[in-house]
Protein backbone atom coordinates (compact mmCIF):
# COMPACT_ATOMS: atom_id res chain seq x y z
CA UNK A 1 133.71 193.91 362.30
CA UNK A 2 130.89 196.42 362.53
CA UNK A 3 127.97 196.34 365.18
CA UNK A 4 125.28 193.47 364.91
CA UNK A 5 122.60 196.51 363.25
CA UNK A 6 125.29 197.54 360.65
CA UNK A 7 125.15 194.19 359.26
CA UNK A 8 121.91 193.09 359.37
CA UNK A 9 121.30 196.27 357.51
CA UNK A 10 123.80 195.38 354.93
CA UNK A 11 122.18 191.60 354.90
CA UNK A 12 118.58 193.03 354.53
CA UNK A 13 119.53 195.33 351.56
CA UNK A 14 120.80 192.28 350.07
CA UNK A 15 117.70 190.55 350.33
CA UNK A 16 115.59 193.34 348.91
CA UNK A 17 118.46 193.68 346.18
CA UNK A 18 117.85 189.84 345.64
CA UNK A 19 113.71 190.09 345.73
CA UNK A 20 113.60 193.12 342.91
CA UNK A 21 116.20 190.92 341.05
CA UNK A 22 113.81 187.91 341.16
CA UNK A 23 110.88 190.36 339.84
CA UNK A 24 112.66 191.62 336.97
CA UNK A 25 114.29 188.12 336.13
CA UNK A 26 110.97 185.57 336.37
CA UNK A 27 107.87 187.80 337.20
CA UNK A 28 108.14 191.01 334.52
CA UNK A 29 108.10 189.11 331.89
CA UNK A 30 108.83 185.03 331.19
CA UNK A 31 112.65 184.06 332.05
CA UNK A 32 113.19 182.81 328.87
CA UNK A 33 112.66 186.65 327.25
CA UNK A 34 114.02 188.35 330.26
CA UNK A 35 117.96 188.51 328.75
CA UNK A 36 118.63 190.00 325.80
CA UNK A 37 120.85 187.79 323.70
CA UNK A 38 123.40 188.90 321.12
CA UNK A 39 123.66 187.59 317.46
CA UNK A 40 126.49 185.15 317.99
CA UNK A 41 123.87 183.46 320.95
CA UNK A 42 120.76 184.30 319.21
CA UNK A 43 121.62 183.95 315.57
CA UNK A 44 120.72 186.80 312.90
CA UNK A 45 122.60 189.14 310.44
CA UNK A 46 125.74 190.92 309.97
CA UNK A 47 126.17 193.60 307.31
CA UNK A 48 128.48 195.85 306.50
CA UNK A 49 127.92 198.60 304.29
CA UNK A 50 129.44 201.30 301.91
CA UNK A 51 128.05 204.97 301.28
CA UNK A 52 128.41 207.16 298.21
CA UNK A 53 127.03 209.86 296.70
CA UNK A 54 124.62 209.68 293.41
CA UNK A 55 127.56 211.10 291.00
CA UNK A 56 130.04 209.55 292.96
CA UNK A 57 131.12 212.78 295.43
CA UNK A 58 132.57 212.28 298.69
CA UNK A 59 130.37 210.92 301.81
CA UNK A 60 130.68 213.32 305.05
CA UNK A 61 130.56 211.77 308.54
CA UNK A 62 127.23 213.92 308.88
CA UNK A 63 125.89 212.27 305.96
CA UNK A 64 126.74 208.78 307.51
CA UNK A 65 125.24 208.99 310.91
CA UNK A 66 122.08 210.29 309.27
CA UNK A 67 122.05 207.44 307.09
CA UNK A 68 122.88 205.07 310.78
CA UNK A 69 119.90 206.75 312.36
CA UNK A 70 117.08 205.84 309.29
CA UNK A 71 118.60 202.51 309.04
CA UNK A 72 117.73 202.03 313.09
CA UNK A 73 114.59 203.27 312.39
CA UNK A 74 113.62 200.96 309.85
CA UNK A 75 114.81 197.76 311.81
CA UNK A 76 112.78 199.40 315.03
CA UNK A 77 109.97 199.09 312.90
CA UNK A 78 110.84 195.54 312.04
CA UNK A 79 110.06 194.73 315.39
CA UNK A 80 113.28 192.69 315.94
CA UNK A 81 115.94 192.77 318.96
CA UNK A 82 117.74 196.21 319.37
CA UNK A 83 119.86 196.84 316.40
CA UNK A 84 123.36 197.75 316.95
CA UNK A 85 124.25 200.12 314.00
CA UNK A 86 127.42 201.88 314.04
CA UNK A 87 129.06 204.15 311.03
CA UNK A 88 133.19 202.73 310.91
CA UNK A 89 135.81 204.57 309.26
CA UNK A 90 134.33 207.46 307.04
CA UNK A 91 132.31 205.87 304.43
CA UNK A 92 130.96 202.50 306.10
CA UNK A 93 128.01 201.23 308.40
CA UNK A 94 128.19 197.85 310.00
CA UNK A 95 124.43 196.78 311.42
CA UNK A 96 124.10 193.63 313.35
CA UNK A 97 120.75 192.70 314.15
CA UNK A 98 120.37 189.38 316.42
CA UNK A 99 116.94 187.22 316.12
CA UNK A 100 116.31 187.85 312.18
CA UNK A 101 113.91 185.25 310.60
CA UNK A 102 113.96 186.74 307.48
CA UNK A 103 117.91 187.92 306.58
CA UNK A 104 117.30 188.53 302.96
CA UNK A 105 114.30 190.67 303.81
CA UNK A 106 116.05 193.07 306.45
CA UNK A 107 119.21 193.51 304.27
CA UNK A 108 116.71 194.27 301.20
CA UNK A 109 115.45 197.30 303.76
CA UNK A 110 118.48 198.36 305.87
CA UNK A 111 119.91 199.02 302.06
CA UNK A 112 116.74 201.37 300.54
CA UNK A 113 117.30 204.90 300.54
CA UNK A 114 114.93 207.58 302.97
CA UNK A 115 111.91 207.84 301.29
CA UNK A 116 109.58 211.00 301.41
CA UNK A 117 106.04 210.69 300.41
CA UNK A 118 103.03 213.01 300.71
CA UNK A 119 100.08 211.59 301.06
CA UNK A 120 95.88 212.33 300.68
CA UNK A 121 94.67 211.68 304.21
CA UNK A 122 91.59 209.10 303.53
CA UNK A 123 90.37 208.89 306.82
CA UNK A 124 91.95 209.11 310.46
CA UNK A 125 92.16 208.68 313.88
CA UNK A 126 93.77 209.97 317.26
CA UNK A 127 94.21 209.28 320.90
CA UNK A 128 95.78 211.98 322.58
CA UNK A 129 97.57 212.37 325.74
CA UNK A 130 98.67 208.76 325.35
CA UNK A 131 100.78 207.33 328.37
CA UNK A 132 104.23 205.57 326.86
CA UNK A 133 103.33 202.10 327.93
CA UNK A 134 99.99 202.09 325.94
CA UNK A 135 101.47 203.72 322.63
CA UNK A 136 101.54 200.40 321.01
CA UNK A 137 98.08 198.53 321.97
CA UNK A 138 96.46 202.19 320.98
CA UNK A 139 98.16 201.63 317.81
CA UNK A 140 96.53 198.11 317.16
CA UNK A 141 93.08 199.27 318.06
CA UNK A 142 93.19 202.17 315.92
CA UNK A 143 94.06 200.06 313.49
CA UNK A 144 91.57 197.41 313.70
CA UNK A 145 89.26 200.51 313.67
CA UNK A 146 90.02 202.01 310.81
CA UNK A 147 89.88 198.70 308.82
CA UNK A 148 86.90 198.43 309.06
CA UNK A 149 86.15 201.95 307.54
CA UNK A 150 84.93 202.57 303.87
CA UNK A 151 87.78 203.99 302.97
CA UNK A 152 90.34 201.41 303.86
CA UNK A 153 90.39 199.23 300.65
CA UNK A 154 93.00 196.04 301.16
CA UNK A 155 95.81 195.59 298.51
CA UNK A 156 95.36 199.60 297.76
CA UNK A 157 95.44 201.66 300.83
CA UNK A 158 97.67 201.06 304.41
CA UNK A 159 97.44 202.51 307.61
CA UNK A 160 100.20 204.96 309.06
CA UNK A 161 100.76 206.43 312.25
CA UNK A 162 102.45 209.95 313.96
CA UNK A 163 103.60 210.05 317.33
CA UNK A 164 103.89 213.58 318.84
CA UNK A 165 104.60 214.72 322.50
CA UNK A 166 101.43 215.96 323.25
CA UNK A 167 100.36 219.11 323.27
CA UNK A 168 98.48 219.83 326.54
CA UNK A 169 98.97 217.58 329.73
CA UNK A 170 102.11 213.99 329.29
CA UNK A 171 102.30 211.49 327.14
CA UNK A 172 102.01 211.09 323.38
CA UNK A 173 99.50 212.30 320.61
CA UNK A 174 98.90 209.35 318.57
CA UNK A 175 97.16 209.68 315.12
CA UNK A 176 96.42 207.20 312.54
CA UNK A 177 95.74 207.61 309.30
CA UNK A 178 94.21 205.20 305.99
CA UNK A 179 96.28 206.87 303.14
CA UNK A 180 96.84 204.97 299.42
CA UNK A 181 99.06 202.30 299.30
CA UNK A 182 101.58 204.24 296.97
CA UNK A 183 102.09 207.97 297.90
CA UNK A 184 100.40 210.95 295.84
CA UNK A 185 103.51 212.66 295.55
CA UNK A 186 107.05 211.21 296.41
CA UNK A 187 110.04 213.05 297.52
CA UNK A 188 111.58 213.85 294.19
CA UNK A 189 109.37 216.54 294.14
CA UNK A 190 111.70 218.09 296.60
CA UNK A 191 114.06 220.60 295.52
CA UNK A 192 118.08 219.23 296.59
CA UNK A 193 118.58 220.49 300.00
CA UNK A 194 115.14 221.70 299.97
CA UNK A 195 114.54 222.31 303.50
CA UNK A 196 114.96 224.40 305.79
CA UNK A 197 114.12 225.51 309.22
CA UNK A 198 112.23 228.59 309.74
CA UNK A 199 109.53 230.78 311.41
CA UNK A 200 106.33 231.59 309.99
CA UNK A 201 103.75 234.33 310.40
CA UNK A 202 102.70 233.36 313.30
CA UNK A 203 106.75 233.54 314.61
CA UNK A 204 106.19 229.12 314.75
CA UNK A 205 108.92 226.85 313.58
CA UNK A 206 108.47 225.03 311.18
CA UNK A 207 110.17 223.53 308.57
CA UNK A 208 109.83 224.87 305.13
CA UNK A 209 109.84 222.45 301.78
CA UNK A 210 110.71 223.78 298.40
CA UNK A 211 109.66 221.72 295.73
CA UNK A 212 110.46 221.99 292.13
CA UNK A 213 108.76 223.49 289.33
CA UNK A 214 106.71 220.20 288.77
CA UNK A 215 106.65 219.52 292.05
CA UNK A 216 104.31 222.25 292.82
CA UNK A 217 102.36 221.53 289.39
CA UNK A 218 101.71 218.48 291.35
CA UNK A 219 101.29 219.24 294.63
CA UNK A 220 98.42 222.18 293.02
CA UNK A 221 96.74 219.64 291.38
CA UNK A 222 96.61 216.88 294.23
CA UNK A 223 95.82 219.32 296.97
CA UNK A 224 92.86 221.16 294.22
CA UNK A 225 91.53 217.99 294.27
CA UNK A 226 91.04 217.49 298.34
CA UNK A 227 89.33 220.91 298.32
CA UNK A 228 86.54 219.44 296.11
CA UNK A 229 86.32 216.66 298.12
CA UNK A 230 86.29 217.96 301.04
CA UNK A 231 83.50 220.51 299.78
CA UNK A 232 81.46 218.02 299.15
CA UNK A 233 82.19 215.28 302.15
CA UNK A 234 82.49 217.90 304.57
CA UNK A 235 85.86 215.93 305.95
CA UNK A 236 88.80 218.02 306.89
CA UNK A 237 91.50 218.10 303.77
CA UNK A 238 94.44 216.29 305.05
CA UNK A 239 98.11 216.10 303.56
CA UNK A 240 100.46 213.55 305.65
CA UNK A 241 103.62 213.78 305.22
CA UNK A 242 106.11 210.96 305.99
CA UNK A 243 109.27 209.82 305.63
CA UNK A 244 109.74 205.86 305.57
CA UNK A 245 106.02 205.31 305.87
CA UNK A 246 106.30 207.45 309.60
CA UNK A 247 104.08 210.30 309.50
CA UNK A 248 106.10 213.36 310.47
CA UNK A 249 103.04 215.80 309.92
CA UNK A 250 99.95 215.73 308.55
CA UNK A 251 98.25 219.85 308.26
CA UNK A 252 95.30 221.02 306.80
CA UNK A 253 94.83 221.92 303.52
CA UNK A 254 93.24 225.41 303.44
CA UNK A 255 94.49 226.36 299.84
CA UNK A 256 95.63 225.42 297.38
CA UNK A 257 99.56 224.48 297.21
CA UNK A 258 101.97 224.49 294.66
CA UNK A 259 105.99 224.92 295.49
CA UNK A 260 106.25 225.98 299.15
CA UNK A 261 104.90 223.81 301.88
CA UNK A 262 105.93 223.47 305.65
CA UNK A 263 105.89 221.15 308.55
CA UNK A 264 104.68 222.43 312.09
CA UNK A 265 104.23 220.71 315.25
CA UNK A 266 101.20 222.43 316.28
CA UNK A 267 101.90 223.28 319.69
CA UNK A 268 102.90 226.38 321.13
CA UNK A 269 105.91 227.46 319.24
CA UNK A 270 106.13 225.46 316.61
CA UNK A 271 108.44 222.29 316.83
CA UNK A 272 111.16 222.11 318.88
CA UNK A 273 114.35 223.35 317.64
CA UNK A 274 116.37 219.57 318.12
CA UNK A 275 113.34 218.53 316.29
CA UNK A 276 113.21 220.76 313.84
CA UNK A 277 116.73 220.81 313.00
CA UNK A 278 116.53 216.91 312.77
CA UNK A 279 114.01 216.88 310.54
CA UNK A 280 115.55 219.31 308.12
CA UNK A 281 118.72 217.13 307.77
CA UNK A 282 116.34 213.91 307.33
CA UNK A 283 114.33 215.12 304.53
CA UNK A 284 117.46 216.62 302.94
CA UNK A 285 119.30 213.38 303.15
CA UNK A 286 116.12 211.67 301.85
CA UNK A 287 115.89 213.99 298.68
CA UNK A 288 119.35 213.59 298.23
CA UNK A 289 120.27 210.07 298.36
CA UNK A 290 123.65 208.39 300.11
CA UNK A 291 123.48 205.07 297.96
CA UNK A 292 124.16 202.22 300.23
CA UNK A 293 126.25 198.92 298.98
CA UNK A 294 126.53 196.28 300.78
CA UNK A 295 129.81 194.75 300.70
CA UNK A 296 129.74 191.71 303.25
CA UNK A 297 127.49 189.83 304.87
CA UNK A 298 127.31 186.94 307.69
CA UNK A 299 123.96 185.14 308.73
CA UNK A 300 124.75 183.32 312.11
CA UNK A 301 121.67 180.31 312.05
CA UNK A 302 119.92 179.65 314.82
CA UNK A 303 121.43 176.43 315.76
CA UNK A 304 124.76 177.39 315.67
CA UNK A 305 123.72 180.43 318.00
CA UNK A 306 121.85 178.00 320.43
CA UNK A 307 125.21 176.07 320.26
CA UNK A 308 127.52 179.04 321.30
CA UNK A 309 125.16 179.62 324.10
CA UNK A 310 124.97 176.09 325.83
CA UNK A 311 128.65 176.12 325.05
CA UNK A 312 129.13 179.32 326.72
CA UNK A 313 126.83 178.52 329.42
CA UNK A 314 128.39 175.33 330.18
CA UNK A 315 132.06 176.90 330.65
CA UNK A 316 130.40 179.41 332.73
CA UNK A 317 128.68 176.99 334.86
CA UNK A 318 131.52 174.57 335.47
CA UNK A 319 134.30 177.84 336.50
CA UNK A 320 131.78 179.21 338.72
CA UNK A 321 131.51 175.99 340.37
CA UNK A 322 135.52 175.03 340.28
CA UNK A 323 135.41 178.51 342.21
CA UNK A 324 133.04 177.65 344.66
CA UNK A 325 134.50 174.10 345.53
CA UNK A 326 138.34 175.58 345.98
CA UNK A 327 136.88 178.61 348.02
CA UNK A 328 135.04 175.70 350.40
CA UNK A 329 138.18 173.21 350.35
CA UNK A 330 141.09 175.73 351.13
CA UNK A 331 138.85 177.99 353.61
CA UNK A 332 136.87 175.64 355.54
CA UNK A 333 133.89 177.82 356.87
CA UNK A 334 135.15 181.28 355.55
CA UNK A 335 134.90 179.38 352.10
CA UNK A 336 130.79 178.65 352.35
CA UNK A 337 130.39 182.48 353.40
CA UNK A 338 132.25 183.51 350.68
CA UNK A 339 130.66 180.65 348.39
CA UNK A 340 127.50 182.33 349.66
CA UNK A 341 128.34 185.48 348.52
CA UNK A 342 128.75 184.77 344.96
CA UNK A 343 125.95 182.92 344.74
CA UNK A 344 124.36 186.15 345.63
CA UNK A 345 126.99 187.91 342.80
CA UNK A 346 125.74 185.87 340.44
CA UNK A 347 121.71 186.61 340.75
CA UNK A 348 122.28 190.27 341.31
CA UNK A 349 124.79 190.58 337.76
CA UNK A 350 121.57 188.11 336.12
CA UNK A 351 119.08 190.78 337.66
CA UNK A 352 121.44 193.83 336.36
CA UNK A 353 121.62 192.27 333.09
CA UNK A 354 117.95 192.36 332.71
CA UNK A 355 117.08 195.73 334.22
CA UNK A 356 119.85 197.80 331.96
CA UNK A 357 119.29 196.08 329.62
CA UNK A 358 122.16 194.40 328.54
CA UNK A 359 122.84 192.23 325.41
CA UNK A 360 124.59 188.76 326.03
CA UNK A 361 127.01 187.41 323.53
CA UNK A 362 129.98 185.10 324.16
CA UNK A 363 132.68 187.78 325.04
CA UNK A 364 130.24 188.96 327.85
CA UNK A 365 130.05 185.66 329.05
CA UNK A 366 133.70 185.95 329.30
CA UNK A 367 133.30 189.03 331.08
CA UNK A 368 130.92 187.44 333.79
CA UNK A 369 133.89 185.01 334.02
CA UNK A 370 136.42 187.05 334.93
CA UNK A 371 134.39 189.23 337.21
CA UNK A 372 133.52 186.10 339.52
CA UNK A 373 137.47 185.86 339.52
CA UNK A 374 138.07 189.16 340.84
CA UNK A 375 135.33 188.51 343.08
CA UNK A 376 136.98 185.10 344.52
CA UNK A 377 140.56 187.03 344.32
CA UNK A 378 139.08 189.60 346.73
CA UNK A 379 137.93 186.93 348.58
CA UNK A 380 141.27 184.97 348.41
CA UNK A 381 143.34 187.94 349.61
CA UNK A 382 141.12 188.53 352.43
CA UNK A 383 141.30 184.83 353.62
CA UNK A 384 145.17 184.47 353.36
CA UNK A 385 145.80 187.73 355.10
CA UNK A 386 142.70 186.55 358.06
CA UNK A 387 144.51 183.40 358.04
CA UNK A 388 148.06 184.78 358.43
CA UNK A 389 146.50 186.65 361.47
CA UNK A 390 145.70 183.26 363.28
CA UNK A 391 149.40 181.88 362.45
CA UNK A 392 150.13 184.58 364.97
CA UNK A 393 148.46 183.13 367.49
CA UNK A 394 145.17 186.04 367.45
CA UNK A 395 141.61 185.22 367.84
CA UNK A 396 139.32 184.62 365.36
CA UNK A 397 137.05 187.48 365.64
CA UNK A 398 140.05 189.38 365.56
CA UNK A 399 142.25 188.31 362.48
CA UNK A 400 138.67 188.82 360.40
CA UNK A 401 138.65 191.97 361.78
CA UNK A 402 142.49 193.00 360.67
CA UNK A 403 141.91 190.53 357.73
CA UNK A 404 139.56 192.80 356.08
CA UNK A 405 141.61 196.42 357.47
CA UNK A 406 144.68 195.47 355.91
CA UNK A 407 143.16 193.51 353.05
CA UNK A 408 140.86 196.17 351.39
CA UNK A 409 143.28 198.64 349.77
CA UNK A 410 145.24 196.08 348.06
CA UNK A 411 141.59 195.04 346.51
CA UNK A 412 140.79 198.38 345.86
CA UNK A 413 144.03 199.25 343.85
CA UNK A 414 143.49 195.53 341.83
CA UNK A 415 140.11 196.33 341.03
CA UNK A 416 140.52 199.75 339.71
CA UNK A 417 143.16 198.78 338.00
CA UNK A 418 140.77 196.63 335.97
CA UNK A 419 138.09 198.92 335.72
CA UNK A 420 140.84 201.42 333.96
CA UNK A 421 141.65 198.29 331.46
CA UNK A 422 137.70 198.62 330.87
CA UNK A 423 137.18 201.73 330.48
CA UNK A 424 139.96 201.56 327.88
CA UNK A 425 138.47 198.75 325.96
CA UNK A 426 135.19 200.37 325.95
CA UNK A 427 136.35 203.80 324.72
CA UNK A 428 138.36 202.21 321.67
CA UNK A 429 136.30 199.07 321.05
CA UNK A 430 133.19 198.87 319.17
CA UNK A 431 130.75 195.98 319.03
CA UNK A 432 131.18 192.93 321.12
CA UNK A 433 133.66 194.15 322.76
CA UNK A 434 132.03 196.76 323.90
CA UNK A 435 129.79 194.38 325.67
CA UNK A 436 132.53 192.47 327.62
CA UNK A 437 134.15 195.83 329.01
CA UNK A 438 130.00 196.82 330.08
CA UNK A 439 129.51 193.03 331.76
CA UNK A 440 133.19 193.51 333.38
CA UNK A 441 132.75 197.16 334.56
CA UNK A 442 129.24 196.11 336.20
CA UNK A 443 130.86 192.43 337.15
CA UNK A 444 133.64 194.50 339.03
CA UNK A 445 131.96 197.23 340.87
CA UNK A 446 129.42 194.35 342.22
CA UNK A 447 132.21 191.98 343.30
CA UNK A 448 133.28 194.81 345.57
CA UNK A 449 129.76 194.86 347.40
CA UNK A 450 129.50 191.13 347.83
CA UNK A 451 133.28 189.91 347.93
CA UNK A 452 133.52 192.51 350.93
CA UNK A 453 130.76 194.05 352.14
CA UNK A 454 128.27 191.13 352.22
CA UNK A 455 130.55 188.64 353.36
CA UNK A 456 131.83 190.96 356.24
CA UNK A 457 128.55 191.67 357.09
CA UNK A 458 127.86 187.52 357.07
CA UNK A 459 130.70 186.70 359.54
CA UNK A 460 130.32 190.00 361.88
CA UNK A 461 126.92 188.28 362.29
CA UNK A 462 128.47 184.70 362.62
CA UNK A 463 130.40 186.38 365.61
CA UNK A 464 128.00 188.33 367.34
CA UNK A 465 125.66 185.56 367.63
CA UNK A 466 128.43 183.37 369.28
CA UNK A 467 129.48 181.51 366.75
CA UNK A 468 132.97 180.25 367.42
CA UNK A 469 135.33 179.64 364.57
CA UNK A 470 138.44 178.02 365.26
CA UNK A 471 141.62 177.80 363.20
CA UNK A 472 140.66 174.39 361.58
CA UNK A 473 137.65 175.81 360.14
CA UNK A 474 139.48 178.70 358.44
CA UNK A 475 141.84 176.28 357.03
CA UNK A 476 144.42 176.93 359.00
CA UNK A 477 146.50 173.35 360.80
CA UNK A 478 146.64 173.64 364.81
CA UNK A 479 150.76 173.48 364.49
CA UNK A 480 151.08 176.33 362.54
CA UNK A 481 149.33 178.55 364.92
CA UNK A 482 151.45 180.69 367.82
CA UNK A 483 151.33 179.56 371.08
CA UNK A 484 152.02 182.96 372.44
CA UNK A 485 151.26 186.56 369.87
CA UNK A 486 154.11 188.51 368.78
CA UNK A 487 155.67 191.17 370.33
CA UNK A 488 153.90 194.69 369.70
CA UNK A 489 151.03 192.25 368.79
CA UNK A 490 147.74 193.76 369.37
């Protein structure tokens, strides 16, 4: 059963397991915004929408997972619970978006096409060499900042911001910038397919924009007019450029423009090729539009998600604890261990849940369900075989000891037999689905550390500290056990 040091190791990894768990679960942040839930828990929005082509010309895959990525993008910005967007079939997008306030407002936006916009840079701000966890408060005090700056006007100018890797040491560049409300030049200035990744005289990528013949009347005449004022303010000239209100770049104006333009990302090199290439297929899917329709639509209320859960939660509740009271009631004594060790199941899969993270809905409930039966089936096989071992008339200590040997492989080959069935489901699932192969994948693999390894480790200790168990207490009846072992019995 493993020396007395083995499993106190094992039983003080457990409780380290079990402290970080408690950290992440009720310290981090409060308990009650700790787990991610999923729209049919949470309540929110369900669209599903339809691409096509201005003319009406065939949508390409390319085309649709472009369109995917802005619509993310836009609900990031939203400042809602992780989208999940995903293009289905060849031509459609479903978005689901749990913990939506406004429905009507993030369909209205999930459904607008890219939009590119150049902008006259009215005053600005950075902070660079930002680390990632201060990004955001940064953000708001810039902000505040620049409010209160002459040029800000309210109702006629906003505040947008670039993020960059940053050029010398970690973190992120951060710039803001007060730009007019509407932009100086939008992006059907843009010639179709209009840009293109390339190197400039300085052998820098960059990404080159073509614009059309008025295009560059207007970009002349918008970027004439920041010389003069610059001339006479003495403030740099500066042209943002953004796409969906996010600043992608925002250069210097040292001359005049008119038709060609580029994007650079001003560190050594130019921008990164990824990057670059990304950016390219952005602004050409921008200046060319995929026309989204939305052709359904489900809003799950609040109510009727905070029903599912305590629903949910309930049948949860009451299995676990059917589990626990047949594990103590047919096993005596190796019953509480094993109740013991799915207690400890069940905060570790809360604590994993939180630290992925993953998003609840119902069918991971259902997940977390079945895992705590695999877990008690480990247990179950275990037991029967352990007590099988004191029919024959062997101690204790020993039938644990062959009870897990013989035992284990038949666990093994159940449990990976499951895991396949997962794996399956995950690979040709989408959705919530997807989430109750994740919660029964992780449920699995964990029921193998406590179902076996923790609650071995438990009773090894139970022995070596003297602790006598006799057949009664494994649930075995005194007249069913051997008076003398079998032959070739060890």
């Amino acid at each position: 059963m493993g020396s007395t040091r083995n499993n106190l190791i094992v039983l003080g990894l457990v409780v380290v397991l079990i402290g970080v768990a408690a950290y992440l679960i009720f310290v981090r942040q409060p308990v009650t915004k700790s787990t991610q839930l999923g729209l049919d828990l949470q309540g929110g929005v369900s669209a599903q929408l339809e691409g096509s082509q201005t003319g009406g010309g065939t949508v390409s895959r390319e085309e649709m997972e472009q369109a995917s990525d802005l619509i993310r993008q836009r609900i990031d910005r939203l400042g809602v619970a992780e989208p999940d967007v995903r293009v289905q079939g060849q031509e459609q997008i479903v978005v689901q978006i749990p913990g939506v306030e406004n429905p009507r407002e993030v369909i209205d936006i999930i459904g607008q096409t890219a939009q590119l916009g150049f902008y006259q840079v009215l005053a600005f701000d950075q902070s660079p060499s930002t680390p990632a966890d201060e990004v955001q408060p940064v953000e708001d005090e810039m902000e505040e900042d620049l409010k209160d700056d002459e040029a800000f006007e309210p109702g006629e100018s906003e505040i947008l911001f670039e993020e960059s890797p940053a050029i010398q040491g970690g973190g992120t560049d951060v710039s803001a910038y007060v730009v007019r409300d509407e932009p100086d030049l939008t992006g059907g200035a843009l010639q179709q397919n209009g840009a293109n990744v390339e190197f400039d005289q300085q052998n820098e990528r960059a990404v080159s924009l073509q614009l059309t013949s008025e295009g560059g009347d207007q970009m002349a005449d918008l970027t004439q007019e920041m010389l003069n004022e610059s001339a006479i303010s003495g403030e740099p000239p500066l042209l943002a450029i953004a796409l969906d209100q996010s600043i992608q770049s925002a250069p210097e104006v040292q001359s005049v423009l008119q038709d060609q333009i580029s994007i650079s990302g001003g560190a050594p090199g130019g921008l990164p090729e990824d990057e670059a290439r990304q950016l390219e297929t952005v602004l050409n899917t921008g200046a060319l539009p995929v026309n989204m329709a939305i052709i359904s639509q489900t809003t799950v209320g609040p109510t009727l998600g905070l029903s599912s859960l305590r629903s949910g939660l309930i049948a949860a509740l009451l299995g676990f604890a059917l589990v626990l009271a047949l594990l103590v009631i047919i096993y005596r004594a190796l019953g509480l261990v094993a109740a013991l060790a799915l207690l400890v199941y069940a905060f570790l899969m809360w604590g994993i849940i939180v630290a992925v993270p993953v998003t609840m809905t119902l069918p991971g409930i259902a997940g977390i369900v079945l895992s705590i039966g695999v877990a008690a089936d480990a247990n179950v096989v275990i037991f029967e075989r352990i007590k099988e071992e004191v029919r024959r008339g062997r101690t204790p200590r020993a039938a644990i000891q062959a009870g897990y040997d013989r035992g284990f492989r038949a666990i093994l080959d159940g449990n990976i037999t499951t895991l396949i069935t997962a794996f399956i489901l995950f690979a040709l699932s989408s959705g919530s689905v997807r989430g109750f192969a994740v919660l029964l994948v992780i449920g699995v693999i964990l029921s193998m550390f406590t179902a076996v390894v923790v609650t071995r480790a438990l009773l090894g200790l139970l022995s070596g500290r003297g602790v006598q168990l006799s057949p009664g207490m494994m649930g075995v009846s005194r007249g069913s056990v051997s008076v003398k072992r079998p032959a070739g019995a060890s």
